[in-house]
PDB file of N, CA and C in Angstrom:
ATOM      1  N   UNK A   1       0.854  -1.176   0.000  1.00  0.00           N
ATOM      2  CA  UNK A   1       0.000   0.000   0.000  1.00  0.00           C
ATOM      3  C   UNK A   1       0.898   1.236   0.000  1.00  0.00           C
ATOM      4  N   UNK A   2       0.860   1.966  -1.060  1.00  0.00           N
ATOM      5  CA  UNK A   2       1.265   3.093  -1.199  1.00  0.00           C
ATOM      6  C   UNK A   2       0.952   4.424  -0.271  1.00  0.00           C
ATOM      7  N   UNK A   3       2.061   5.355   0.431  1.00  0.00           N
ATOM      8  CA  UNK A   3       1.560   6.028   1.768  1.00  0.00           C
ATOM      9  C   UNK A   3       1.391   7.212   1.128  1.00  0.00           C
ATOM     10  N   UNK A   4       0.303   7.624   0.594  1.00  0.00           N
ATOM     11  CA  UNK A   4       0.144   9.317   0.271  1.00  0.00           C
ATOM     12  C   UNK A   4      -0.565   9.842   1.110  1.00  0.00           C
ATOM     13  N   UNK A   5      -0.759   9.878   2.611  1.00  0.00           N
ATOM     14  CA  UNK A   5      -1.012  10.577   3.490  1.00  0.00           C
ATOM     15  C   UNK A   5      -0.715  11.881   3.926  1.00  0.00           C
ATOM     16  N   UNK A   6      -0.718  12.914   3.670  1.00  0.00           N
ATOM     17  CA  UNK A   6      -0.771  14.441   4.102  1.00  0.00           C
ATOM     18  C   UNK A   6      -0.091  14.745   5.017  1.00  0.00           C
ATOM     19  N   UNK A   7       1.053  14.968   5.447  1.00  0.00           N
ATOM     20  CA  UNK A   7       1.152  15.513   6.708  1.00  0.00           C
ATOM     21  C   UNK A   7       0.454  17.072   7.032  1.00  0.00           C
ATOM     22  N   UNK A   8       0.428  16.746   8.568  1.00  0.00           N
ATOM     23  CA  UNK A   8       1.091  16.169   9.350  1.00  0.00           C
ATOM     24  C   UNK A   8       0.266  15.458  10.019  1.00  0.00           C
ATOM     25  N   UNK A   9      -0.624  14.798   9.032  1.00  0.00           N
ATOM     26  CA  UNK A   9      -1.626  13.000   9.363  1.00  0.00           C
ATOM     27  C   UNK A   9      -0.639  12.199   9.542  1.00  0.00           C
ATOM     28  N   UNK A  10      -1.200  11.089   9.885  1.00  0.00           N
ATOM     29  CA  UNK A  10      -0.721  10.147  10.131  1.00  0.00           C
ATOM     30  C   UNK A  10      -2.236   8.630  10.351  1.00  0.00           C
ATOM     31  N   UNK A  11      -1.843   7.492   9.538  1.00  0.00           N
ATOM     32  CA  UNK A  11      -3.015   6.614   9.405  1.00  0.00           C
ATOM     33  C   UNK A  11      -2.779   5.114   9.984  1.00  0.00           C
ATOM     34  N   UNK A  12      -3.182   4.744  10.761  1.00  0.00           N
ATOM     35  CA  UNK A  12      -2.924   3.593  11.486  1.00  0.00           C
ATOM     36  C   UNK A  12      -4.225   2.475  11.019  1.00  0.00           C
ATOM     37  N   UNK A  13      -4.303   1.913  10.015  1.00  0.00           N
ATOM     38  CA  UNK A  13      -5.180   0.237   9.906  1.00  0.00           C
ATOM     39  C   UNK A  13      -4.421  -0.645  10.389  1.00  0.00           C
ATOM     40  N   UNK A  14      -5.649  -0.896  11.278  1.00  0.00           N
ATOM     41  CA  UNK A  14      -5.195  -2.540  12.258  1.00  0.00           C
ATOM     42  C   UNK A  14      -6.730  -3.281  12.443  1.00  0.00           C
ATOM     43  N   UNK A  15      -6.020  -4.682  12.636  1.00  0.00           N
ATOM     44  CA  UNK A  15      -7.311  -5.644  12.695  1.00  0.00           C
ATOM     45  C   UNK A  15      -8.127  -5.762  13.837  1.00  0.00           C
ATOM     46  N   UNK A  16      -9.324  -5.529  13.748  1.00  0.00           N
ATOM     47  CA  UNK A  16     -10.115  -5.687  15.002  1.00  0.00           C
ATOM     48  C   UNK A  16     -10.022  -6.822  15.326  1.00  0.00           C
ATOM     49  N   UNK A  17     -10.271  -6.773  17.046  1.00  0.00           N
ATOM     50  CA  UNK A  17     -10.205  -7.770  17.495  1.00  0.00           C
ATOM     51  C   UNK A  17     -11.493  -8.969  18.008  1.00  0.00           C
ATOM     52  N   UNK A  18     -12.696  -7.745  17.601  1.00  0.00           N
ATOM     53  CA  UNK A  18     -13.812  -8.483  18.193  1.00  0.00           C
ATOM     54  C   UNK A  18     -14.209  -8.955  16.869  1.00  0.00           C
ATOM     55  N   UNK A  19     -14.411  -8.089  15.453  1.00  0.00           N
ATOM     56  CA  UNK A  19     -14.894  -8.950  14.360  1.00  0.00           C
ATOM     57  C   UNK A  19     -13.633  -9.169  13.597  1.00  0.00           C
ATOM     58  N   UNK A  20     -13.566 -11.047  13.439  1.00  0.00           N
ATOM     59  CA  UNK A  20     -12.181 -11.446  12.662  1.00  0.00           C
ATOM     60  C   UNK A  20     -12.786 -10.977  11.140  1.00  0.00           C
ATOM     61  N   UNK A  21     -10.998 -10.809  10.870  1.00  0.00           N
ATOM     62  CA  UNK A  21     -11.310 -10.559   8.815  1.00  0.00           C
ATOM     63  C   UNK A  21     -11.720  -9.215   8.830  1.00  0.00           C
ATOM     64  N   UNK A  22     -12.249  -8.399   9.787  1.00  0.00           N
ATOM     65  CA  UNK A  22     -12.370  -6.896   9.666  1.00  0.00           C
ATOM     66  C   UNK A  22     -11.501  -5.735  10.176  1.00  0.00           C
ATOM     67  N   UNK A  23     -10.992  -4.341   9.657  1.00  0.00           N
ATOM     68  CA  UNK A  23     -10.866  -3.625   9.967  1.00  0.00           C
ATOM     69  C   UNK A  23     -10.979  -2.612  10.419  1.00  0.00           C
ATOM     70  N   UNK A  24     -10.353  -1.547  10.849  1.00  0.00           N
ATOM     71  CA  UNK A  24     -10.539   0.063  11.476  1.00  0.00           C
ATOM     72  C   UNK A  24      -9.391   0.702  11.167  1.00  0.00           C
ATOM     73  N   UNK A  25      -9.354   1.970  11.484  1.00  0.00           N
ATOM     74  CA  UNK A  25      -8.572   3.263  11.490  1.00  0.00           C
ATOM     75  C   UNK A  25      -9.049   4.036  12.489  1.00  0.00           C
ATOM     76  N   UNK A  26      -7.414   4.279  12.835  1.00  0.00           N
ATOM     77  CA  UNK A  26      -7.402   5.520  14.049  1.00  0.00           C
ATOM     78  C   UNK A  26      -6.124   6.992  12.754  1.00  0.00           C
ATOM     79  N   UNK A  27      -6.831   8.019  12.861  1.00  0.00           N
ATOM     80  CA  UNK A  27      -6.406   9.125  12.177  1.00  0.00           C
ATOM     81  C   UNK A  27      -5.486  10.455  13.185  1.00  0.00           C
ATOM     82  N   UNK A  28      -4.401  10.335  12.949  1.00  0.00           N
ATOM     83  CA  UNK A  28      -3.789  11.051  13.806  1.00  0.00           C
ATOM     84  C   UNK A  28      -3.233  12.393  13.415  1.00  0.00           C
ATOM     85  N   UNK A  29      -3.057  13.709  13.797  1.00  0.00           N
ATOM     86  CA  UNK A  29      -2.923  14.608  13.773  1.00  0.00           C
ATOM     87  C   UNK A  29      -1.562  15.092  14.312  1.00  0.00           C
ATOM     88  N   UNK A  30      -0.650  15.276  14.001  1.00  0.00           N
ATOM     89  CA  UNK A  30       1.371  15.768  14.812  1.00  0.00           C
ATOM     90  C   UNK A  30       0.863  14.899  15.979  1.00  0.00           C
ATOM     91  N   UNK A  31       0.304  13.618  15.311  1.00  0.00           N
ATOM     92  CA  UNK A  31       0.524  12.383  16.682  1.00  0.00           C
ATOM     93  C   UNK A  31      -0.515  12.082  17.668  1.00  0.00           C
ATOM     94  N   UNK A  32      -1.132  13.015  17.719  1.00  0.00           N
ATOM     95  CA  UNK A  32      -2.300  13.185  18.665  1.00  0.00           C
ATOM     96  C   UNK A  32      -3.762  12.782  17.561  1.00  0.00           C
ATOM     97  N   UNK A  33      -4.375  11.762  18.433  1.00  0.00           N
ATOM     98  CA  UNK A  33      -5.945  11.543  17.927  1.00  0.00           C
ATOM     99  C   UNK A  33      -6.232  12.130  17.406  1.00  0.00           C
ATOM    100  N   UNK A  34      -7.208  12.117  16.600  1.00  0.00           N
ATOM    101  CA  UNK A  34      -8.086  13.179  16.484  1.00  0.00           C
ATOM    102  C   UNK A  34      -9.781  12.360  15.603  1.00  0.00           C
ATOM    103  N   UNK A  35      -9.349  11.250  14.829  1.00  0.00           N
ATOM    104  CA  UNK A  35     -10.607  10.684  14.904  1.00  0.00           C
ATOM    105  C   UNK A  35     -10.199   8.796  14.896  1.00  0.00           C
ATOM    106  N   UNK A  36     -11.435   8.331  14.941  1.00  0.00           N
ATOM    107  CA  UNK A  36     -11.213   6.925  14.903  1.00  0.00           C
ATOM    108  C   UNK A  36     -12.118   6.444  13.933  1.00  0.00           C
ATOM    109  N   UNK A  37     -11.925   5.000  13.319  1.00  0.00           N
ATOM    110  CA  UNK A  37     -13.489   4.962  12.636  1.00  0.00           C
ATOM    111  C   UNK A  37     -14.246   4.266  13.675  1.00  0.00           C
ATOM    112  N   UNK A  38     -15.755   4.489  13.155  1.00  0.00           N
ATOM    113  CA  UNK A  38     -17.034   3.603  13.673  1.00  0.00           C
ATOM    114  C   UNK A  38     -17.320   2.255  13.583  1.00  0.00           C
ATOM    115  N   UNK A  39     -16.805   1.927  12.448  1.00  0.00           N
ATOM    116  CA  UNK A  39     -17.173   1.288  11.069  1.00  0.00           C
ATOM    117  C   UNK A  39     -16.321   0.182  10.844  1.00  0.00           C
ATOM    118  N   UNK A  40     -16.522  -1.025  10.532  1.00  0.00           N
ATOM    119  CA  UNK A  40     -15.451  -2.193  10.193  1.00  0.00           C
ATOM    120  C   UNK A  40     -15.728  -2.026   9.135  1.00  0.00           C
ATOM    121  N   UNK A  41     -14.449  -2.371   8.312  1.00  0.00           N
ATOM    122  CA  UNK A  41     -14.124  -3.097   7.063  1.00  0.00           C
ATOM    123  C   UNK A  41     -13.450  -4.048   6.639  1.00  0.00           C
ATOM    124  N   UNK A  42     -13.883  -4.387   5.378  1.00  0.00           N
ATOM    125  CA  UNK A  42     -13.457  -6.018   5.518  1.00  0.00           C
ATOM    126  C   UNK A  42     -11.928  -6.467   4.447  1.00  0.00           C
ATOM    127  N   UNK A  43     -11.406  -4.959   4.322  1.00  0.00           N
ATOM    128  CA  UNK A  43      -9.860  -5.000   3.859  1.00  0.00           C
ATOM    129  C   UNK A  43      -9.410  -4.091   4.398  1.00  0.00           C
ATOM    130  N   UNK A  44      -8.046  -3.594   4.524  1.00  0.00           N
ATOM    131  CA  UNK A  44      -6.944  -2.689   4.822  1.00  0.00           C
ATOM    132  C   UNK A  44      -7.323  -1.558   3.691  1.00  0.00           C
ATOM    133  N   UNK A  45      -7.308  -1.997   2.135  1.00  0.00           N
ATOM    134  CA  UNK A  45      -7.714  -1.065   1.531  1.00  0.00           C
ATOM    135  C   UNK A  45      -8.934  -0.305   1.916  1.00  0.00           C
ATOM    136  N   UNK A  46     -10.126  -1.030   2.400  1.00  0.00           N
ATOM    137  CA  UNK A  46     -11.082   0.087   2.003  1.00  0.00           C
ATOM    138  C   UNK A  46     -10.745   0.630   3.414  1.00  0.00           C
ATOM    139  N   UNK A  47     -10.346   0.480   4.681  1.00  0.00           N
ATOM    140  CA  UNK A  47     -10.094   1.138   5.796  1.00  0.00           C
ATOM    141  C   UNK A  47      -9.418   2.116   5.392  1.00  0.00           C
ATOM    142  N   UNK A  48      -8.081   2.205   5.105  1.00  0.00           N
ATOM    143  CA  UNK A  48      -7.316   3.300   4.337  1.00  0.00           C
ATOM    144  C   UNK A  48      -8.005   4.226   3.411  1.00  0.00           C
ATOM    145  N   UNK A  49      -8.943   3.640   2.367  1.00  0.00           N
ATOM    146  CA  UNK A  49      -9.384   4.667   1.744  1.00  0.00           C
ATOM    147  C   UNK A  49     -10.611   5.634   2.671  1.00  0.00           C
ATOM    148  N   UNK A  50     -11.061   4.625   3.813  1.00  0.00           N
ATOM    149  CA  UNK A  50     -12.158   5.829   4.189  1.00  0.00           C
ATOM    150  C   UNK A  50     -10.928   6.993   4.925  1.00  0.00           C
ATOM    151  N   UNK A  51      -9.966   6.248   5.588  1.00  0.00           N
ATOM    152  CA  UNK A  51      -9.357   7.094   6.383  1.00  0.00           C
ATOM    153  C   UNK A  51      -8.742   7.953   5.453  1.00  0.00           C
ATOM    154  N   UNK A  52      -8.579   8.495   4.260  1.00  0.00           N
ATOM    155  CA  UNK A  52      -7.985   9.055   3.420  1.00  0.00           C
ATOM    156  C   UNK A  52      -9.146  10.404   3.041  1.00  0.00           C
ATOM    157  N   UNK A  53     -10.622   9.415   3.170  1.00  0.00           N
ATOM    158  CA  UNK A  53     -11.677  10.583   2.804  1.00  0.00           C
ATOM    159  C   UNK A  53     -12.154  11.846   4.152  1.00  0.00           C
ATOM    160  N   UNK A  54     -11.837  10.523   4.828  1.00  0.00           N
ATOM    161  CA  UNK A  54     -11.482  11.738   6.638  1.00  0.00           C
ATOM    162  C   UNK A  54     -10.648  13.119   6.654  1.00  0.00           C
ATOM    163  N   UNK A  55      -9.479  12.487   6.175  1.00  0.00           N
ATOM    164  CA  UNK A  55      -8.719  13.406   5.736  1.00  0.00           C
ATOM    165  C   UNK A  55      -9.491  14.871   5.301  1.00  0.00           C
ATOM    166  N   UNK A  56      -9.507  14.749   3.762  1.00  0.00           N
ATOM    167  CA  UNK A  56      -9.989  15.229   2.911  1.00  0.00           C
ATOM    168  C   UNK A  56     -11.226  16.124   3.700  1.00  0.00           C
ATOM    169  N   UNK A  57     -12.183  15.665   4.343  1.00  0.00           N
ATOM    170  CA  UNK A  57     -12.780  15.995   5.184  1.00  0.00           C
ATOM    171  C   UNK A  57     -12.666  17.037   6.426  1.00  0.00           C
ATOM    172  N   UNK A  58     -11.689  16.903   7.249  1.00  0.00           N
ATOM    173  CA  UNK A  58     -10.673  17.213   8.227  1.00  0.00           C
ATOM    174  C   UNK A  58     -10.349  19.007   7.299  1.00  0.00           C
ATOM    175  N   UNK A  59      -9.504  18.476   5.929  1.00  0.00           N
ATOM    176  CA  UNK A  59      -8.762  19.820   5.562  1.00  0.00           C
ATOM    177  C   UNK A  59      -9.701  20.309   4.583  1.00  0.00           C
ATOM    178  N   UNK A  60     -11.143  20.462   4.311  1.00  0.00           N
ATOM    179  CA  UNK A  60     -11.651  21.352   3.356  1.00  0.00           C
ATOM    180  C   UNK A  60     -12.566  21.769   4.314  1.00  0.00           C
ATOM    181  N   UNK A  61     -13.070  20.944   5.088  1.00  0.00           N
ATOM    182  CA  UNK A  61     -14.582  21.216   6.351  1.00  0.00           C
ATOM    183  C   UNK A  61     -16.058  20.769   5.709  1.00  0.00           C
ATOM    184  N   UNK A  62     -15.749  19.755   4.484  1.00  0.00           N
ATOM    185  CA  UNK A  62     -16.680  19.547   3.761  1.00  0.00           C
ATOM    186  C   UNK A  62     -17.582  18.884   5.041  1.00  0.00           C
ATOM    187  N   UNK A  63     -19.375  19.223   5.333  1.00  0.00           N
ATOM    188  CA  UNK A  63     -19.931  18.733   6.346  1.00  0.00           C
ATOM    189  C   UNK A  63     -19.878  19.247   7.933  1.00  0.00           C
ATOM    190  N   UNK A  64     -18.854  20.261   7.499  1.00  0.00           N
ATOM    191  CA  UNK A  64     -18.871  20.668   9.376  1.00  0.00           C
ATOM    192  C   UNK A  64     -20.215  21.740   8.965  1.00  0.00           C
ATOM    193  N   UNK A  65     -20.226  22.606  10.179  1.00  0.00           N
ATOM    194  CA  UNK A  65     -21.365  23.351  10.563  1.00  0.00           C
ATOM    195  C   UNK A  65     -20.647  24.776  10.776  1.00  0.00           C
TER     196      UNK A  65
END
C-alpha cells in the first residue's frame, strides 16, 4: 500500500479484534488523535481509503457546521 497521506496525518489500519477478517482506522494529527473509525471493514484497503476521505474531510470542512 502506497503512503500518500498528508502531513502532518498520520493513518494507522489494524485488525479488530472483536470482528475477525475486519478492519478500522485511528487518524492522527502531529501524533495526537483526532478521529477513529465507527465502522469495520473487511480489507486494509477500504479502511485506508475511508481514512484518506477523513482526511480530505478534516482539511476542506466539507460537512462541518
Amino acid at each position: 500500500m502506497i503512503n500518500d497521506v498528508p502531513h502532518p496525518y498520520s493513518i494507522a489500519v489494524e485488525p479488530l479484534k472483536k470482528h475477525e477478517g475486519q478492519f478500522g482506522w485511528a487518524l492522527r494529527k502531529h501524533g495526537k488523535l483526532t478521529e477513529r473509525s465507527d465502522r469495520s471493514f473487511s480489507s486494509e484497503a477500504k479502511a485506508f481509503e475511508n481514512a484518506m476521505n477523513a482526511i480530505e474531510r478534516n482539511e476542506t470542512g466539507y460537512g462541518s457546521r
